[in-house]
C-alpha atoms as a PDB file:
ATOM      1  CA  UNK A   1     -28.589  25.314  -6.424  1.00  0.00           C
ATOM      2  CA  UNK A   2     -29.244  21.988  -4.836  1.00  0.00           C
ATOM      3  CA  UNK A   3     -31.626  21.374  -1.430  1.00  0.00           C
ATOM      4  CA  UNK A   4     -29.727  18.373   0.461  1.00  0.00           C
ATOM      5  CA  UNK A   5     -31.363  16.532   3.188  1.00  0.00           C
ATOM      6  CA  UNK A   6     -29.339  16.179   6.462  1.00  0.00           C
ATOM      7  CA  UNK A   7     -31.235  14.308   8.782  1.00  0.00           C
ATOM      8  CA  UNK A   8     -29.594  14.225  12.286  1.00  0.00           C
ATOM      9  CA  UNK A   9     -30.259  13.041  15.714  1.00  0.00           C
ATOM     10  CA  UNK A  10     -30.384  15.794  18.883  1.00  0.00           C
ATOM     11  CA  UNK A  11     -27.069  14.846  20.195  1.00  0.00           C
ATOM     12  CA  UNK A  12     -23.535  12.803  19.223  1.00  0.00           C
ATOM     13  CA  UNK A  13     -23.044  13.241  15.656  1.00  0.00           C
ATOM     14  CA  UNK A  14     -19.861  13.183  14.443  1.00  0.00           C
ATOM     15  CA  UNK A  15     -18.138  16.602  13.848  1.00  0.00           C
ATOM     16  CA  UNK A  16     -16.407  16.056  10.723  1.00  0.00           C
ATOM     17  CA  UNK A  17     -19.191  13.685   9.100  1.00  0.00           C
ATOM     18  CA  UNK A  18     -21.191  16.847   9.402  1.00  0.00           C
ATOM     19  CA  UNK A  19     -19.423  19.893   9.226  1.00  0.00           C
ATOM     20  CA  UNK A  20     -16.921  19.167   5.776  1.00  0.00           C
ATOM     21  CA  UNK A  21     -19.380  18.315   3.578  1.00  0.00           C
ATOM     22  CA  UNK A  22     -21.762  21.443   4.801  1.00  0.00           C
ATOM     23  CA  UNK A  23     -18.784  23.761   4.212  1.00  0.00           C
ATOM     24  CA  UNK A  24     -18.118  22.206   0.473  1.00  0.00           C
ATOM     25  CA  UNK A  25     -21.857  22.233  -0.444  1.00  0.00           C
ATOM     26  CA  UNK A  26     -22.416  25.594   0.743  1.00  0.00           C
ATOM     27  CA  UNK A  27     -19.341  26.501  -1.253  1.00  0.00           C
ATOM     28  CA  UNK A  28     -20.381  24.682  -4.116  1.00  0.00           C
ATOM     29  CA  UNK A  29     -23.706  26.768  -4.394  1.00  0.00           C
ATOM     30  CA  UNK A  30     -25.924  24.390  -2.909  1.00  0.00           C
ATOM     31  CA  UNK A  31     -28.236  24.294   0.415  1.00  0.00           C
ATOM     32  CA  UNK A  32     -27.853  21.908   3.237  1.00  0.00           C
ATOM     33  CA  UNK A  33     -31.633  21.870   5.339  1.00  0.00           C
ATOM     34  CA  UNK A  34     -31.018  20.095   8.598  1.00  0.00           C
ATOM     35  CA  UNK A  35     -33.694  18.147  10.253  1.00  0.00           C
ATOM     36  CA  UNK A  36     -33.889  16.502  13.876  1.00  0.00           C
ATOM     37  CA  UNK A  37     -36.687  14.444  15.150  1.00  0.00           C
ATOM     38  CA  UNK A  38     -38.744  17.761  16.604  1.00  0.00           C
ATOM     39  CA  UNK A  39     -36.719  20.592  15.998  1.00  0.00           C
ATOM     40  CA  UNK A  40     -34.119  20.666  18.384  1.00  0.00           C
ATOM     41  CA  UNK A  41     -30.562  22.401  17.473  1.00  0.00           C
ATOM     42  CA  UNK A  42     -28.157  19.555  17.283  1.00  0.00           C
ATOM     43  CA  UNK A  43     -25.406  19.253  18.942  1.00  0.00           C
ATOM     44  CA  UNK A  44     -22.120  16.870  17.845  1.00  0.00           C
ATOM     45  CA  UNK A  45     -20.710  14.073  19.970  1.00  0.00           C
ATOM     46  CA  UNK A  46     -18.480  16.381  22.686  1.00  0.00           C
ATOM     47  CA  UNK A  47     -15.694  13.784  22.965  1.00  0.00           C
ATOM     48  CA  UNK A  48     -15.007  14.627  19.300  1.00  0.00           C
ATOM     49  CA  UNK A  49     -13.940  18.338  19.785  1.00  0.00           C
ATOM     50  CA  UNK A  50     -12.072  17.809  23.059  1.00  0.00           C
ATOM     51  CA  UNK A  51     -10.822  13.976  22.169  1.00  0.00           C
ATOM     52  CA  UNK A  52     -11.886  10.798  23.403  1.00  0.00           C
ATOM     53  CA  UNK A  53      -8.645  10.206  25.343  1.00  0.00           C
ATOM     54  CA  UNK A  54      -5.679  12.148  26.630  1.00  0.00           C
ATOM     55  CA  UNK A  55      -7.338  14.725  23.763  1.00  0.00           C
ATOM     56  CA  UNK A  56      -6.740  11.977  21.336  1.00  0.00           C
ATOM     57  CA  UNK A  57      -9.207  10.771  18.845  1.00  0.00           C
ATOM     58  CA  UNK A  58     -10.963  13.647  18.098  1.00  0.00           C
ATOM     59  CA  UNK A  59     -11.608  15.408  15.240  1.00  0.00           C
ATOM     60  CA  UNK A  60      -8.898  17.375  13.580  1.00  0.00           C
ATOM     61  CA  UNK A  61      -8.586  20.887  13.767  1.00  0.00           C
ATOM     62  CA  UNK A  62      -9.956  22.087  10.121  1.00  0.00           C
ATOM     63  CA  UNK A  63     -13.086  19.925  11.003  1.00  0.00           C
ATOM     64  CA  UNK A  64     -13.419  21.837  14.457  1.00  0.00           C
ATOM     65  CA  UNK A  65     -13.054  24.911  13.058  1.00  0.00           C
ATOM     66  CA  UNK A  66     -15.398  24.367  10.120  1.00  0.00           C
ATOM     67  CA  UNK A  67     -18.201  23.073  12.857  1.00  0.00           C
ATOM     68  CA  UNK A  68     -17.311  26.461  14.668  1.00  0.00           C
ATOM     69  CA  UNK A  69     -18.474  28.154  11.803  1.00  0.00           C
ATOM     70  CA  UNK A  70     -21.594  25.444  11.704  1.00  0.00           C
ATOM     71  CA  UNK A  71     -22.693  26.432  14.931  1.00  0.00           C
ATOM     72  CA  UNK A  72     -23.894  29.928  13.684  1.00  0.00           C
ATOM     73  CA  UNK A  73     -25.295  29.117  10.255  1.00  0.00           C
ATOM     74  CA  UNK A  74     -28.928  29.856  10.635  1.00  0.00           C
ATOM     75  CA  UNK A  75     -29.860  26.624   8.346  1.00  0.00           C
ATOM     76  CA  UNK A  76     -28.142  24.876  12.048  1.00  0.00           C
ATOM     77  CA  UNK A  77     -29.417  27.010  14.088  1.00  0.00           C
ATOM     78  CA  UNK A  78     -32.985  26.504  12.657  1.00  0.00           C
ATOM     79  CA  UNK A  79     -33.513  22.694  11.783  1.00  0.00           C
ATOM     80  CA  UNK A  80     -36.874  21.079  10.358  1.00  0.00           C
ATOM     81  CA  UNK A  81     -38.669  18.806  11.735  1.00  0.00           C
ATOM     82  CA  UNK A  82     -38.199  15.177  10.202  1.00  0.00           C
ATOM     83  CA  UNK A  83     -41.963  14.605   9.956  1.00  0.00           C
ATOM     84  CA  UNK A  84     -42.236  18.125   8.045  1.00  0.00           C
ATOM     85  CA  UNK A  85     -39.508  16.980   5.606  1.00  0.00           C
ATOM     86  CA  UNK A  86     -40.628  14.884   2.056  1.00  0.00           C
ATOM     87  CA  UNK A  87     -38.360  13.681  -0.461  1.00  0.00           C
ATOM     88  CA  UNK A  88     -40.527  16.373  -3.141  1.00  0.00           C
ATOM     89  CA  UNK A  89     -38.700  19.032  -1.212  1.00  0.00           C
ATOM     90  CA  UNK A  90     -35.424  18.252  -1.830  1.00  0.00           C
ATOM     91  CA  UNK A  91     -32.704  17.604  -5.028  1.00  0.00           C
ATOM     92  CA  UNK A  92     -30.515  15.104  -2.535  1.00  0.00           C
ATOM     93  CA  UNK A  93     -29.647  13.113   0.464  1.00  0.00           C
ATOM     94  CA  UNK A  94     -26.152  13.099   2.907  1.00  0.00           C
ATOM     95  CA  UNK A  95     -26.814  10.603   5.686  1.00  0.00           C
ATOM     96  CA  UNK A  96     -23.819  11.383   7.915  1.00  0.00           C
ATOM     97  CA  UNK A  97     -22.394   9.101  10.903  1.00  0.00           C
ATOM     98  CA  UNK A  98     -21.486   9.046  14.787  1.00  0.00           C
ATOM     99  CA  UNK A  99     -21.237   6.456  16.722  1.00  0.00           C
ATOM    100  CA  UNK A 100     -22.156   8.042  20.424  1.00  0.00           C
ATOM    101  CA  UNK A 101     -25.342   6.392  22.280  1.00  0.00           C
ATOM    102  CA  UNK A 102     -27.316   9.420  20.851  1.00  0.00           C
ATOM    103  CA  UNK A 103     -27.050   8.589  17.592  1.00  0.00           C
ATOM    104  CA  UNK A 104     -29.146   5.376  17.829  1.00  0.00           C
ATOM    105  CA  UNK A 105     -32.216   8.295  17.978  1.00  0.00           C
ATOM    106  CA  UNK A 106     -31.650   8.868  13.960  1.00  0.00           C
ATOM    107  CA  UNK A 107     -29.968   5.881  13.460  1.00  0.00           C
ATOM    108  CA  UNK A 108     -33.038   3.770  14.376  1.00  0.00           C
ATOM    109  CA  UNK A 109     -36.014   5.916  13.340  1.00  0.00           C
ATOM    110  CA  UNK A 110     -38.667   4.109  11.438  1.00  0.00           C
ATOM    111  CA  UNK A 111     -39.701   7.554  10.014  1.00  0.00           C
ATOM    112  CA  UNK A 112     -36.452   8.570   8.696  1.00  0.00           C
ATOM    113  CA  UNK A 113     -35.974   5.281   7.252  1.00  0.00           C
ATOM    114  CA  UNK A 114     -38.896   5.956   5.533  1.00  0.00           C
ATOM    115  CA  UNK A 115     -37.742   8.863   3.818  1.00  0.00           C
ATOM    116  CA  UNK A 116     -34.658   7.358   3.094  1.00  0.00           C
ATOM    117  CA  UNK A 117     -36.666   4.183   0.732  1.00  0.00           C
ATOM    118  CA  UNK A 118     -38.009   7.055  -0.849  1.00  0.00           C
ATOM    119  CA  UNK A 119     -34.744   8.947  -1.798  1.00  0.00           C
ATOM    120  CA  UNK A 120     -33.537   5.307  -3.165  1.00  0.00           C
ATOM    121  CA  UNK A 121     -36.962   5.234  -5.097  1.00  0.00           C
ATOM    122  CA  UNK A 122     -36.275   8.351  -7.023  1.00  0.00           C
ATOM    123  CA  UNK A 123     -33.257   9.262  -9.220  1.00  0.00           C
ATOM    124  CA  UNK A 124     -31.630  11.713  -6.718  1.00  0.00           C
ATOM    125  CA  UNK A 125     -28.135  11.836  -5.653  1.00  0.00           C
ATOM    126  CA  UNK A 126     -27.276  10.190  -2.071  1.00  0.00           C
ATOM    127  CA  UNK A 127     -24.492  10.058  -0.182  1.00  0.00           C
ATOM    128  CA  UNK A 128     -23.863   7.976   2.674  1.00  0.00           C
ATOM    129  CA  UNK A 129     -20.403   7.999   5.228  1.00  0.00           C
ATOM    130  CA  UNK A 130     -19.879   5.661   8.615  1.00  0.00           C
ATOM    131  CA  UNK A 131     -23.030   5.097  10.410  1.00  0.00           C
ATOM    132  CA  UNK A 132     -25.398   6.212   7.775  1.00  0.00           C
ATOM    133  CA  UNK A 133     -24.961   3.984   5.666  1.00  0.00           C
ATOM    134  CA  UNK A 134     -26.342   1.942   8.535  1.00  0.00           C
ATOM    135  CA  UNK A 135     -29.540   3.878   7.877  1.00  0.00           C
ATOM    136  CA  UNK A 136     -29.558   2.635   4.358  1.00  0.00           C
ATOM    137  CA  UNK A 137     -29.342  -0.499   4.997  1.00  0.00           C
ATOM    138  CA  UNK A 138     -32.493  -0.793   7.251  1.00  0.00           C
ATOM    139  CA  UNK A 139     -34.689   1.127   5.169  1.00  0.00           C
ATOM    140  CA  UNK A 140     -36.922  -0.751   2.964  1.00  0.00           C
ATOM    141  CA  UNK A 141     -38.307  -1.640  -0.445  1.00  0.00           C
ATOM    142  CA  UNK A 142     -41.936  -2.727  -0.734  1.00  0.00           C
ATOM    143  CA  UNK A 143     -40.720  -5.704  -1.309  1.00  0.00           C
ATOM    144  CA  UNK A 144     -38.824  -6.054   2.385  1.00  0.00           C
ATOM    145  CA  UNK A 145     -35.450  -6.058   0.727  1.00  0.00           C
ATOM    146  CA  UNK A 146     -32.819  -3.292   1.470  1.00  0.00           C
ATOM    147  CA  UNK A 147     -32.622  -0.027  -0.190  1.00  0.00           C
ATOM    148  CA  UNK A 148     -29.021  -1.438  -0.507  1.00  0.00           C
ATOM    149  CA  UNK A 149     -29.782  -5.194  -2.122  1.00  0.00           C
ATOM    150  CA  UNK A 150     -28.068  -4.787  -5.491  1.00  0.00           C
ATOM    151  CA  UNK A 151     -25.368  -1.829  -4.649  1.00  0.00           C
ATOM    152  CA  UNK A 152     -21.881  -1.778  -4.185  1.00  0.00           C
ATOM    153  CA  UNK A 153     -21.113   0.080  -0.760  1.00  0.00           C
ATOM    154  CA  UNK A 154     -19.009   0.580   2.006  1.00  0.00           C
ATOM    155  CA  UNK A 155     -19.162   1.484   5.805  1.00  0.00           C
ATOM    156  CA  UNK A 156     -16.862   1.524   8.790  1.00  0.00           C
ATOM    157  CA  UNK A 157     -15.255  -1.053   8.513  1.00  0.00           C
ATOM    158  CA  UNK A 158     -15.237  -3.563  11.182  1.00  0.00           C
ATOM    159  CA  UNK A 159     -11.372  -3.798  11.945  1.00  0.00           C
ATOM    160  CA  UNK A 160     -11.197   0.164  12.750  1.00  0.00           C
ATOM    161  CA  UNK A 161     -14.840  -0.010  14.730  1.00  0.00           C
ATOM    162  CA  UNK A 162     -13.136  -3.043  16.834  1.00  0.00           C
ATOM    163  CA  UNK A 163      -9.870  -1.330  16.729  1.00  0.00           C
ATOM    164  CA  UNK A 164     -11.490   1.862  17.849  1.00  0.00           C
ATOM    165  CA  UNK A 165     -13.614   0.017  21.037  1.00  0.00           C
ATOM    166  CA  UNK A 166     -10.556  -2.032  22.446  1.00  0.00           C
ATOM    167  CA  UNK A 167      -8.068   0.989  22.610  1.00  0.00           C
ATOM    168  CA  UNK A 168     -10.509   2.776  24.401  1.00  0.00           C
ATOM    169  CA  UNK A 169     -12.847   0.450  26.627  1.00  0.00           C
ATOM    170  CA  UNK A 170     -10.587   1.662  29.813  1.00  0.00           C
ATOM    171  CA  UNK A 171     -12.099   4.395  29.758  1.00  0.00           C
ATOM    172  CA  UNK A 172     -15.224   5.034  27.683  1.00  0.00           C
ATOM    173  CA  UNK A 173     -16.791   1.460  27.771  1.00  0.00           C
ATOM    174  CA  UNK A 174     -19.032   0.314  24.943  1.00  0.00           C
ATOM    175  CA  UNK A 175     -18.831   4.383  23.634  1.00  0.00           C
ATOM    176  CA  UNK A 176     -17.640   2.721  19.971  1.00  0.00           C
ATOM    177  CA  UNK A 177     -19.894   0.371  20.078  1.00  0.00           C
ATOM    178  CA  UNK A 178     -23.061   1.708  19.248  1.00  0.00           C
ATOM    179  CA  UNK A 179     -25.040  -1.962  18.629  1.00  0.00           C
ATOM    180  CA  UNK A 180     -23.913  -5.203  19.486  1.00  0.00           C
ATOM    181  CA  UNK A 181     -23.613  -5.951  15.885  1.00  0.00           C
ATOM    182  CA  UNK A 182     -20.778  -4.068  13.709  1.00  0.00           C
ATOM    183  CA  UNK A 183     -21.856  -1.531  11.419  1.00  0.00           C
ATOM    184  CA  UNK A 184     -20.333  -3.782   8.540  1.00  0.00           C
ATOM    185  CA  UNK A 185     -21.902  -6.725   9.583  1.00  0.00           C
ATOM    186  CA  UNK A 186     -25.046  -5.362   9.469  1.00  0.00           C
ATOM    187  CA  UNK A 187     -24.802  -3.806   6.139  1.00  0.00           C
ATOM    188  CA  UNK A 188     -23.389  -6.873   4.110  1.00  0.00           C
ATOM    189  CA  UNK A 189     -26.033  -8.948   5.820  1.00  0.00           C
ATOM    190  CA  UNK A 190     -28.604  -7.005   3.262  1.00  0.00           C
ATOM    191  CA  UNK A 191     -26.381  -6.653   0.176  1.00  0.00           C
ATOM    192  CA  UNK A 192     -27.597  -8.772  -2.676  1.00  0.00           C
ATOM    193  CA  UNK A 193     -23.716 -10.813  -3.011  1.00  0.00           C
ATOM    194  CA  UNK A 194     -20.708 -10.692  -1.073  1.00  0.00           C
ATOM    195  CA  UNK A 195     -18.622  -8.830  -3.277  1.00  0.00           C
ATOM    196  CA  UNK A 196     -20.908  -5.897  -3.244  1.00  0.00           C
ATOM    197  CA  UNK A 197     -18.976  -4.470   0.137  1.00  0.00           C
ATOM    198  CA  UNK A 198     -15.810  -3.081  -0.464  1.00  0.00           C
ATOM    199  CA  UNK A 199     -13.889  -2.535   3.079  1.00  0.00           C
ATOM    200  CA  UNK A 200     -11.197  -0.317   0.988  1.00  0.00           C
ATOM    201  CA  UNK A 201      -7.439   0.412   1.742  1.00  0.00           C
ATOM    202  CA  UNK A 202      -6.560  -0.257   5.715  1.00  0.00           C
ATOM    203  CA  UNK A 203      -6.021   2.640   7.539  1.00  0.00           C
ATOM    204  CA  UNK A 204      -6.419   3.929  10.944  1.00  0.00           C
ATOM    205  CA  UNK A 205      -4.824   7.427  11.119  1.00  0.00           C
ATOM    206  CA  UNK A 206      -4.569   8.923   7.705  1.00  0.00           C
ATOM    207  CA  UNK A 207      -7.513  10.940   6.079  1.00  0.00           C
ATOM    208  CA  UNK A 208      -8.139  12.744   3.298  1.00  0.00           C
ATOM    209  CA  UNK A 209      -8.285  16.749   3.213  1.00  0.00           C
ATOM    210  CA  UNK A 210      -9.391  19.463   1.300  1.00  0.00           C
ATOM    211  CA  UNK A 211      -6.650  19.037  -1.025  1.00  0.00           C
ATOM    212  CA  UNK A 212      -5.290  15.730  -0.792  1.00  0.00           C
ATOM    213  CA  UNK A 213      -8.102  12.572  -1.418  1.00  0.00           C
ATOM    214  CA  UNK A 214      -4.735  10.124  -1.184  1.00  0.00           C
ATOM    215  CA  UNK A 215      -5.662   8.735   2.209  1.00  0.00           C
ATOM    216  CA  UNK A 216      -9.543   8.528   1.418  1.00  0.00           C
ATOM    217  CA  UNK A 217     -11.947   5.924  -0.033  1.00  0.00           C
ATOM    218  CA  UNK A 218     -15.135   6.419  -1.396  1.00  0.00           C
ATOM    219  CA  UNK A 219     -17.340   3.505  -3.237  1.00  0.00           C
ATOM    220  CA  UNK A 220     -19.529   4.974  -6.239  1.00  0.00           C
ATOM    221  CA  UNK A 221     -22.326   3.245  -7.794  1.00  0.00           C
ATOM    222  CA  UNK A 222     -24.193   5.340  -9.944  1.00  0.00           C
ATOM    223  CA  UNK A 223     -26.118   8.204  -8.224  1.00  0.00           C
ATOM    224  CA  UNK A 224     -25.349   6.528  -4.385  1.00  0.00           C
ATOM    225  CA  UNK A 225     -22.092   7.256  -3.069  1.00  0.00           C
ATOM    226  CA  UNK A 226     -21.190   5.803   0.590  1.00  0.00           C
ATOM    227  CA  UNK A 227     -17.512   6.278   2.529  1.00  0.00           C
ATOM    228  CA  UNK A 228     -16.007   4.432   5.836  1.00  0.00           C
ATOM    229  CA  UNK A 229     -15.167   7.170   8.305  1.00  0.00           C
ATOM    230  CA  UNK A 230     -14.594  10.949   8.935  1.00  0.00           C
ATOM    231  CA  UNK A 231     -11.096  10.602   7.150  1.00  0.00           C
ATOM    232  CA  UNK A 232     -13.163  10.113   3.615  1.00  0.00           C
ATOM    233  CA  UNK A 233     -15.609  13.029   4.634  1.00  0.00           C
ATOM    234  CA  UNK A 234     -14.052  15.470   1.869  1.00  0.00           C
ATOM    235  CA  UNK A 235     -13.948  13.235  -0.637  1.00  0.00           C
ATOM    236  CA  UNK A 236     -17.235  12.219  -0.641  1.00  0.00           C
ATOM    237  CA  UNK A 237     -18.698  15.243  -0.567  1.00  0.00           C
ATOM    238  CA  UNK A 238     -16.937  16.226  -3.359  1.00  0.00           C
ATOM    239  CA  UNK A 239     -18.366  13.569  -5.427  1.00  0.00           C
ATOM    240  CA  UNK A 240     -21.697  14.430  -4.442  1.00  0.00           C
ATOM    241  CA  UNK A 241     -21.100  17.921  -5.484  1.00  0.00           C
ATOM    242  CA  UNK A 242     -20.188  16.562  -8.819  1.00  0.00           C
ATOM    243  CA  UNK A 243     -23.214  14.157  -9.041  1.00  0.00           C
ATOM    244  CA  UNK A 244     -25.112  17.602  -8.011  1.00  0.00           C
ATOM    245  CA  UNK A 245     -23.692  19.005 -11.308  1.00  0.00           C
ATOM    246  CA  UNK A 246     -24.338  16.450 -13.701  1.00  0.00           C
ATOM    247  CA  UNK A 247     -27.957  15.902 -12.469  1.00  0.00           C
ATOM    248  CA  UNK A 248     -28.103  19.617 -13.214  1.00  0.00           C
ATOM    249  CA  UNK A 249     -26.871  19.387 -16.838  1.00  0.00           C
ATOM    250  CA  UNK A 250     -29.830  16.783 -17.461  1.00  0.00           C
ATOM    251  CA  UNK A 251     -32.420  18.689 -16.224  1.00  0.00           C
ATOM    252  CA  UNK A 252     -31.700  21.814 -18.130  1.00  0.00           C
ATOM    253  CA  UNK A 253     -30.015  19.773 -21.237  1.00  0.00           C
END
């Protein structure tokens, strides 16, 4: 059984970031250990389980219900503090996404970001979707670089970010726009090349499920995984279940 880190902010996460791959670890065997800046219970983004407009845009029901269930896990219910949290105590690392103004809390926290170099400097699994991958990208080497400089990733993509803000500005103002900057702007700004982003099929509406990865993208490279948006949450968390596995077959081979 694998400890993975879920660092999260108080408030705004996003539902299906957070619950999907929770449900498929805990199924898998392993042990998700939240963490919020001092303890706090989180709480998702709200617009997500009622929808952001007309009840649109929201998460889908198997996410809602599986962050139902969330709710009352006591590993939830009973989060760490970030500053009691080290990289020793844990086998892995899921840095999940949101784009509500709480998220900027986790988002921009020099401590976490911390943490996260450290994950990159060991040979643990990592797995990054939306947002978080924003987190990657501002932690740091010793050097100064990005823990990213030198890996294929991906992110949300700019088209559905903008795509996402313009539908909706009527009524929620900047709420998809977390930063001035797009997420995907910042994150190939660090990359070592170009070609190391990968924006993946276009799609706005279809995701992937429990038992269809079809609609979903994920972009592997080596022991970091990252996705674009809730519709690749089950697929990535699969593959970090199976990069769970394998790093178990080394350590006991």
């Amino acid at each position: 059984m694998a400890k993975v880190w879920f660092p999260l902010p108080d408030r705004d996460f996003d539902v299906t970031e957070v619950a999907v791959p929770w449900k498929l670890l805990r199924e898998a065997g392993h042990e998700p250990v939240f963490a919020t800046e001092a303890g706090a219970i989180p709480a998702c983004d709200p617009l997500l389980l009622t929808g952001v407009v007309f009840g649109k845009l929201g998460a889908r029901a198997d996410a809602i219900e599986l962050y139902k269930q969330l709710e009352i896990a006591p590993e939830f219910v009973t989060p760490r503090t970030w500053r009691d949290c080290n990289v020793a105590g844990f086998d892995s690392l899921f840095l999940a996404g949101g784009h509500a103004p709480g998220m900027r809390q986790y988002l921009g926290s020099e401590l976490v970001q911390r943490l996260v170099s450290e994950f990159f400097a060991s040979d643990k699994p990592i797995a990054a979707i939306c947002h978080g991958v924003l987190v990657a990208a501002r932690s740091k080497r010793a050097d100064g670089t990005s823990v990213l400089h030198g890996l294929r990733t991906t992110c949300l993509p700019k088209y559905m970010e903008r795509a996402a803000f313009f539908s909706t500005f009527w009524r929620r103002g900047r709420y998809y726009r977390t930063y001035p900057a797009y997420v995907e702007e910042e994150v190939r700004a660090v990359l070592a090349k170009p070609e190391d982003f990968e924006v993946g099929p276009r799609e706005l509406s279809k995701r992937g499920t429990r038992d269809d990865d079809s609609h979903a993208f994920v972009v592997e490279d080596g022991r970091y995984v990252s996705a674009r948006w809730p519709g690749d949450a089950y697929l990535i968390a699969k593959k970090l279940i199976d990069r769970l596995a394998g790093a178990s077959t080394r350590a006991t081979g």
